[in-house]
PDB file of N, CA and C in Angstrom:
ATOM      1  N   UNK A   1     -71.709  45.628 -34.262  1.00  0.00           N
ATOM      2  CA  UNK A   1     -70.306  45.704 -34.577  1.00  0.00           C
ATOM      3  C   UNK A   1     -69.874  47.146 -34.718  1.00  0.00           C
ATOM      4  N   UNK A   2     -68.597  47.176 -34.259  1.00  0.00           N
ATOM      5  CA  UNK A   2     -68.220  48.966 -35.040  1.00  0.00           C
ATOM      6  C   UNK A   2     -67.343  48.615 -35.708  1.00  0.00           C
ATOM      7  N   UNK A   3     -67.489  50.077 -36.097  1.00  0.00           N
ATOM      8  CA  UNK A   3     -66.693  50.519 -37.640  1.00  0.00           C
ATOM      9  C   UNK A   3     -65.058  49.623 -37.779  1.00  0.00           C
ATOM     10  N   UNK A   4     -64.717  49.825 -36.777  1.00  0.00           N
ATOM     11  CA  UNK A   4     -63.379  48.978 -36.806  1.00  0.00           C
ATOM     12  C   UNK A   4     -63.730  47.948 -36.428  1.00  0.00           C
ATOM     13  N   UNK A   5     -63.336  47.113 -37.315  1.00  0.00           N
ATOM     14  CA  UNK A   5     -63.081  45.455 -37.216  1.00  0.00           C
ATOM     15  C   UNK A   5     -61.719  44.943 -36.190  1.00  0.00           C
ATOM     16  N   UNK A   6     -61.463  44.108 -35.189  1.00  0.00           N
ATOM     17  CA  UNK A   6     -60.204  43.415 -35.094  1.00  0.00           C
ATOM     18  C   UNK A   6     -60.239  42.259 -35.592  1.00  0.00           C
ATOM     19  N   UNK A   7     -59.145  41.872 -36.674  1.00  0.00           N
ATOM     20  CA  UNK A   7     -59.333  40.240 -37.772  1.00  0.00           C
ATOM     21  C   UNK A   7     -58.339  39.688 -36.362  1.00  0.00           C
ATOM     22  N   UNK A   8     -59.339  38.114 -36.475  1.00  0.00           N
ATOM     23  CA  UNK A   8     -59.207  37.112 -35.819  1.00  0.00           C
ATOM     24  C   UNK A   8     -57.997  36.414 -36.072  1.00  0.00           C
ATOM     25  N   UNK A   9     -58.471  36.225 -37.542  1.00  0.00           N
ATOM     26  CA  UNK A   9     -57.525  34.698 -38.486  1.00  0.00           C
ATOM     27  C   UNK A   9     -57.224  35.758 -39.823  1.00  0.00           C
ATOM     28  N   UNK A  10     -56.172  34.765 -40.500  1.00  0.00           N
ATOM     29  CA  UNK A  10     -55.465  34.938 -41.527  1.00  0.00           C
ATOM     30  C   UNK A  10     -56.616  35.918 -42.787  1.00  0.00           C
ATOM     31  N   UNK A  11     -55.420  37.391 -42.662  1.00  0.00           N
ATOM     32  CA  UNK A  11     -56.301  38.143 -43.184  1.00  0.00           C
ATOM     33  C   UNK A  11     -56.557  38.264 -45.300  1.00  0.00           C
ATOM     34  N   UNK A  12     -57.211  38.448 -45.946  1.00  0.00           N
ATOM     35  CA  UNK A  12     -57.500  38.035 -47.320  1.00  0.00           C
ATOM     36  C   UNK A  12     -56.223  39.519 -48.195  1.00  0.00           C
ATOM     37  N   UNK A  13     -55.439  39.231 -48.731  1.00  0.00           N
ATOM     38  CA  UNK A  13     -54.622  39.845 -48.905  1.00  0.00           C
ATOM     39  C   UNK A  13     -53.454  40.223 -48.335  1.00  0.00           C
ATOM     40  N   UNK A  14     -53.551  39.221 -47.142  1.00  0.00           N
ATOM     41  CA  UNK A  14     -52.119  39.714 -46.189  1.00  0.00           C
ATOM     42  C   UNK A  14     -52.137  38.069 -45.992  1.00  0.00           C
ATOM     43  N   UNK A  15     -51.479  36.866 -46.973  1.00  0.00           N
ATOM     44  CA  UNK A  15     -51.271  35.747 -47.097  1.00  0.00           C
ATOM     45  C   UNK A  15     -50.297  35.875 -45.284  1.00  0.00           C
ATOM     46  N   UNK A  16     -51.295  35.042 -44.698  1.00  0.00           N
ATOM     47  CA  UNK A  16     -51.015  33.916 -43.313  1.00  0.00           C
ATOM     48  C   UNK A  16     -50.633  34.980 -42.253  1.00  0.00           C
ATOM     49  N   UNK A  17     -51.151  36.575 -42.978  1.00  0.00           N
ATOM     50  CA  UNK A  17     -50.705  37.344 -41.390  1.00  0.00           C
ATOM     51  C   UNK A  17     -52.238  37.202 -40.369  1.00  0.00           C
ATOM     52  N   UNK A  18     -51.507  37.762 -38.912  1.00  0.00           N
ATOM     53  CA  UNK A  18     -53.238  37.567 -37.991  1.00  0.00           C
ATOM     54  C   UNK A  18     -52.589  38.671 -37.533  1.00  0.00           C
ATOM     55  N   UNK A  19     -53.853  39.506 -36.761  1.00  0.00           N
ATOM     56  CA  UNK A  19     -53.373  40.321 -35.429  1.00  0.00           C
ATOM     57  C   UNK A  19     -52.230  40.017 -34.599  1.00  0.00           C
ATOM     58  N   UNK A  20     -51.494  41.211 -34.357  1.00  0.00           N
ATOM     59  CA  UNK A  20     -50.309  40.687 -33.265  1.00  0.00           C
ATOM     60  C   UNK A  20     -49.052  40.119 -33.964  1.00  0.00           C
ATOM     61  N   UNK A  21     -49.232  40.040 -35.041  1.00  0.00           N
ATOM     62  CA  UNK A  21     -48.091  39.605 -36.368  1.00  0.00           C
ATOM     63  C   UNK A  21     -46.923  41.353 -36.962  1.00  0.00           C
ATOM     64  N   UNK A  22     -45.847  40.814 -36.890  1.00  0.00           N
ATOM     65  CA  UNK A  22     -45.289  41.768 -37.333  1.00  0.00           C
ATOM     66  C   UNK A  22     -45.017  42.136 -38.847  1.00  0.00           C
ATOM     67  N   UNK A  23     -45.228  43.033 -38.946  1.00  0.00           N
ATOM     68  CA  UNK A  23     -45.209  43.554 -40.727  1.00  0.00           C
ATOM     69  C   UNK A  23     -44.512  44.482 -41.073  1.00  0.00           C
ATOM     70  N   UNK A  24     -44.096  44.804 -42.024  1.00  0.00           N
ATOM     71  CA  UNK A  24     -43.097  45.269 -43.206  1.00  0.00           C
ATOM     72  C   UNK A  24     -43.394  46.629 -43.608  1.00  0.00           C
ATOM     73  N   UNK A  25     -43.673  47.713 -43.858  1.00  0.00           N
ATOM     74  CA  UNK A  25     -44.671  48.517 -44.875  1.00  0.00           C
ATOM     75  C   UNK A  25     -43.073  48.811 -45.638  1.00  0.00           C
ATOM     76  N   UNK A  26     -44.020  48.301 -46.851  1.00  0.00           N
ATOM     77  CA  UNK A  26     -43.216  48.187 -48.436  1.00  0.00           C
ATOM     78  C   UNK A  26     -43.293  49.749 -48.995  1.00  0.00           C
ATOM     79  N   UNK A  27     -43.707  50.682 -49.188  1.00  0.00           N
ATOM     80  CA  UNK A  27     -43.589  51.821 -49.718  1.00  0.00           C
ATOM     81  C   UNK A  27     -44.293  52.978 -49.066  1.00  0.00           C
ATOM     82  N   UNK A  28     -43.999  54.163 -49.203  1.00  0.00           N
ATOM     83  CA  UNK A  28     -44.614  55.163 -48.743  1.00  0.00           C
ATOM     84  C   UNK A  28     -44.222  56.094 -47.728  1.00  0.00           C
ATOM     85  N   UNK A  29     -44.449  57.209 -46.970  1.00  0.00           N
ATOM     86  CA  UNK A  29     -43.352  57.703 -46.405  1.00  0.00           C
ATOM     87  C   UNK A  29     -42.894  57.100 -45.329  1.00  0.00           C
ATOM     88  N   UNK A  30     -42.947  55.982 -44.576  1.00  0.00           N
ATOM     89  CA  UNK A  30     -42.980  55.073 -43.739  1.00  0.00           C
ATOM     90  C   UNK A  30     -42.213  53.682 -44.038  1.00  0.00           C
ATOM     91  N   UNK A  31     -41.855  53.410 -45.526  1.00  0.00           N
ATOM     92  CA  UNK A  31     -41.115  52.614 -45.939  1.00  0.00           C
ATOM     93  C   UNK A  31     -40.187  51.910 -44.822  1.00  0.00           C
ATOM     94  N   UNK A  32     -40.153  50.602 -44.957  1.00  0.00           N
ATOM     95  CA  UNK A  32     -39.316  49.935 -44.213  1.00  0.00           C
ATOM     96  C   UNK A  32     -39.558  49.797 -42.549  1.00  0.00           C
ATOM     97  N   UNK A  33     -40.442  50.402 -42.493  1.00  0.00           N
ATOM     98  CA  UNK A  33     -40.434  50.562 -41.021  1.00  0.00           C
ATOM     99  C   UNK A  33     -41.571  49.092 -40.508  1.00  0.00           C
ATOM    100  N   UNK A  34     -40.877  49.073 -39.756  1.00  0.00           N
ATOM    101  CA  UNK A  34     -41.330  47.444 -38.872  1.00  0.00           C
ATOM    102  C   UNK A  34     -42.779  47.577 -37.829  1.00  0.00           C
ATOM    103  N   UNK A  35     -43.803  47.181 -37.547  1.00  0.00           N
ATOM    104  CA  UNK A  35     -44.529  47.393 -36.466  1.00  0.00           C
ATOM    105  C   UNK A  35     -45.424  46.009 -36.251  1.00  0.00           C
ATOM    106  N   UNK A  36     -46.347  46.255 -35.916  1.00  0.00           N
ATOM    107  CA  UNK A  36     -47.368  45.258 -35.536  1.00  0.00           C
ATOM    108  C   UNK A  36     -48.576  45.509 -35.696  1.00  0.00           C
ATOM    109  N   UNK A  37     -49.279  44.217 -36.753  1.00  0.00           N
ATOM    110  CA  UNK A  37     -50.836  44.989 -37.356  1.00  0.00           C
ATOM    111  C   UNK A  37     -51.804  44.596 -35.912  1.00  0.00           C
ATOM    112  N   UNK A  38     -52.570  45.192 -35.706  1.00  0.00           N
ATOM    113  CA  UNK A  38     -53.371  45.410 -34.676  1.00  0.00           C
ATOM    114  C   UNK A  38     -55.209  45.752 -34.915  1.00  0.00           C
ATOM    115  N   UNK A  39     -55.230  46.362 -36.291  1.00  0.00           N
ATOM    116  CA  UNK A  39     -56.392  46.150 -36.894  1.00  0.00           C
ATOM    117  C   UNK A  39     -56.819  45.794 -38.194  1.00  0.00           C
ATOM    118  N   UNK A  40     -58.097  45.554 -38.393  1.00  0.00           N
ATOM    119  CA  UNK A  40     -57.993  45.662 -40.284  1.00  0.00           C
ATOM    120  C   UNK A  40     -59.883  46.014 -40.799  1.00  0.00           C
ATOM    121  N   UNK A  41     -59.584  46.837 -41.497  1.00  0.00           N
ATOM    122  CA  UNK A  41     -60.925  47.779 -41.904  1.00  0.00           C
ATOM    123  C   UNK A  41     -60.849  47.445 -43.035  1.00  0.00           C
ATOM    124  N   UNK A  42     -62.049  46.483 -44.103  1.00  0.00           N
ATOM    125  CA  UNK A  42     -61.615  46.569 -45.880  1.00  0.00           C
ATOM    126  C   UNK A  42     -60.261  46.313 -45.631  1.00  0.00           C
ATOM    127  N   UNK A  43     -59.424  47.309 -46.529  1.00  0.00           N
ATOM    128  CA  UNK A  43     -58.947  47.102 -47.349  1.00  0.00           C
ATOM    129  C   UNK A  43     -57.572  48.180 -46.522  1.00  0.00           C
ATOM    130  N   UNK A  44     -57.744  48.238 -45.570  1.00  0.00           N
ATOM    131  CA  UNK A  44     -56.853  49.443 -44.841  1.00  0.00           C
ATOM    132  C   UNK A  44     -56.399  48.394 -43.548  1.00  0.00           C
ATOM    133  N   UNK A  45     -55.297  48.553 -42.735  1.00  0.00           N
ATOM    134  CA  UNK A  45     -54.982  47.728 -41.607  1.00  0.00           C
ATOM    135  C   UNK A  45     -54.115  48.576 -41.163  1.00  0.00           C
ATOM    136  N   UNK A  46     -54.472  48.693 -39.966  1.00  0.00           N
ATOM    137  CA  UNK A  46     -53.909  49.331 -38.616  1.00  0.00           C
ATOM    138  C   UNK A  46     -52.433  49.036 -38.202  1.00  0.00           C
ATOM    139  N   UNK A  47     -51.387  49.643 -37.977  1.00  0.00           N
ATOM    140  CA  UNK A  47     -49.983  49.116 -37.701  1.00  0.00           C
ATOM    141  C   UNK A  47     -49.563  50.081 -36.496  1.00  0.00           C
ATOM    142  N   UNK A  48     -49.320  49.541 -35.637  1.00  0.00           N
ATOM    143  CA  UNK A  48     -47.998  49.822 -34.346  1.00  0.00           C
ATOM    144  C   UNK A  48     -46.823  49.973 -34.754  1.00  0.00           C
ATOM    145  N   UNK A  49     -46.203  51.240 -34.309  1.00  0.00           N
ATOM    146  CA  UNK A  49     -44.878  51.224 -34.806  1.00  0.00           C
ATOM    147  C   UNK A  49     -44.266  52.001 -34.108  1.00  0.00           C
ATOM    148  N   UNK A  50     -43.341  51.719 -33.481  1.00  0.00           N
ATOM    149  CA  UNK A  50     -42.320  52.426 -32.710  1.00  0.00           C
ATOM    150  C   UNK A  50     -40.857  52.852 -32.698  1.00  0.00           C
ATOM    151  N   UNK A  51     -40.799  53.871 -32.912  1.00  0.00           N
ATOM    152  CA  UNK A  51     -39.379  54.324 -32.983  1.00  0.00           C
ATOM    153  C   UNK A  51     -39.184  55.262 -31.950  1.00  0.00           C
ATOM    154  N   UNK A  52     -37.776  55.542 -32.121  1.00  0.00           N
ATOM    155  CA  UNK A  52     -37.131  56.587 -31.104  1.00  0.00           C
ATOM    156  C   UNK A  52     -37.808  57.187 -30.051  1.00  0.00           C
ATOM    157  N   UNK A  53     -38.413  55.697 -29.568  1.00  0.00           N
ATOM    158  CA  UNK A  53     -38.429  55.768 -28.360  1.00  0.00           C
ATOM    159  C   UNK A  53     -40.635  56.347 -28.315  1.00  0.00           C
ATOM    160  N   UNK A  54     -41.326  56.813 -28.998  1.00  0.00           N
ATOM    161  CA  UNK A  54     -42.217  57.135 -29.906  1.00  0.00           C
ATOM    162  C   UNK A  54     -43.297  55.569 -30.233  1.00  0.00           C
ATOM    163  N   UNK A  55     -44.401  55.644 -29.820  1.00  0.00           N
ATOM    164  CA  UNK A  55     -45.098  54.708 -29.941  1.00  0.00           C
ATOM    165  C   UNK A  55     -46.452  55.377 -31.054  1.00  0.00           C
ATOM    166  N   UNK A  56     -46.455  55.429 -32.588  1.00  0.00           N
ATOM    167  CA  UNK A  56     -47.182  55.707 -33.078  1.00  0.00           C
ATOM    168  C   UNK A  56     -48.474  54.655 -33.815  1.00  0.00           C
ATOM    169  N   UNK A  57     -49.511  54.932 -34.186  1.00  0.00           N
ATOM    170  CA  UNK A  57     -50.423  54.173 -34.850  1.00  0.00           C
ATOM    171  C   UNK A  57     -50.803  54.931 -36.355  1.00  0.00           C
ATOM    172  N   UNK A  58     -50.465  53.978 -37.604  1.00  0.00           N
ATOM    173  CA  UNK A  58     -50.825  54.410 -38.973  1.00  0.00           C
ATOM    174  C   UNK A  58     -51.429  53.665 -39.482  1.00  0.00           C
ATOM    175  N   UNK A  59     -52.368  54.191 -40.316  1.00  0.00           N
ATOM    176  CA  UNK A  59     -52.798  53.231 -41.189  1.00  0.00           C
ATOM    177  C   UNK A  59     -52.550  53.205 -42.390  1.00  0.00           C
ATOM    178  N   UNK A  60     -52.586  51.940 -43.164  1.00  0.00           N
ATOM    179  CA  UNK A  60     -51.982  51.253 -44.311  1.00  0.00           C
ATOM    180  C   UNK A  60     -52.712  50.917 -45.574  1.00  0.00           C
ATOM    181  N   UNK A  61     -53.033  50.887 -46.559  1.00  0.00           N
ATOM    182  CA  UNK A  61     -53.504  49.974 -47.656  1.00  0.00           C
ATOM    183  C   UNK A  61     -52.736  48.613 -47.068  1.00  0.00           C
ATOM    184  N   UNK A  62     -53.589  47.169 -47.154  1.00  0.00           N
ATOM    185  CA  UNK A  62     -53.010  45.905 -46.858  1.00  0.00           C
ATOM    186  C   UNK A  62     -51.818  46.002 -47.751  1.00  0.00           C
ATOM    187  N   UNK A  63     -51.906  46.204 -49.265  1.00  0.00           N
ATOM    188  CA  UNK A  63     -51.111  45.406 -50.129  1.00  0.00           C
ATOM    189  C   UNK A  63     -49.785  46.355 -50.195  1.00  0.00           C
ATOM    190  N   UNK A  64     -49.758  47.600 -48.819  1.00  0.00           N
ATOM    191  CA  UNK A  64     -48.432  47.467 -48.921  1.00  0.00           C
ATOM    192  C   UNK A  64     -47.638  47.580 -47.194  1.00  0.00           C
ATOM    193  N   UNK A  65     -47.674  45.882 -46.825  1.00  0.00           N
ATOM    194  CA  UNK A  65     -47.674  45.249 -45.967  1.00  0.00           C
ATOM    195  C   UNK A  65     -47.531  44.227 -46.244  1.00  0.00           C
ATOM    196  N   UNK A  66     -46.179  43.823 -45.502  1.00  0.00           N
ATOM    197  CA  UNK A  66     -45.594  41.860 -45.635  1.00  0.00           C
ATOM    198  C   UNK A  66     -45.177  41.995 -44.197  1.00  0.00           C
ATOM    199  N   UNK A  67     -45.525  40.547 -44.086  1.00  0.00           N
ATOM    200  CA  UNK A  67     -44.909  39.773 -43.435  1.00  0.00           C
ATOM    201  C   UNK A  67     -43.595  40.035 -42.808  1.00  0.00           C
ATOM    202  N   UNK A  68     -42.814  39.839 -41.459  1.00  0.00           N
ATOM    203  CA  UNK A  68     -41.604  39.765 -41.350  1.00  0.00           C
ATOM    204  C   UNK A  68     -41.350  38.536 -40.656  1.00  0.00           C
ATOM    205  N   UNK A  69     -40.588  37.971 -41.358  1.00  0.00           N
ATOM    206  CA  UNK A  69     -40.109  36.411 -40.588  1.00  0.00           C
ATOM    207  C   UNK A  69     -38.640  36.723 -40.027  1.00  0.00           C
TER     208      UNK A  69
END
């Protein structure tokens, strides 16, 4: 296995998100901004996020990451 994991199924702290799910980030200098989780390491998960035109990759603490319905 390597170091990076890609989660399959519903990840433990991110109630009913999977890969390819769009998410929220709740605080930090990135606040509000919308993307798509794409990995998850522990306790850290990978997010897609694109703006102005700008296709960047950050990573997150899970618990500040929701869901967007």
């Amino acid at each position: 296995m390597t170091s990076y994991q890609t989660a399959r199924g519903p990840l433990a702290g991110l109630s009913g998100l999977q890969v390819n799910s769009r998410v929220r980030v709740k605080q930090g200098l990135l606040m509000n901004y919308q993307g798509i989780l794409v990995e998850v390491q522990g306790n850290k998960a990978r997010v897609r996020i694109e703006t102005l035109g700008v296709q960047l990759s950050a990573q997150f603490d899970k618990r500040n990451l929701e869901a967007v319905r």
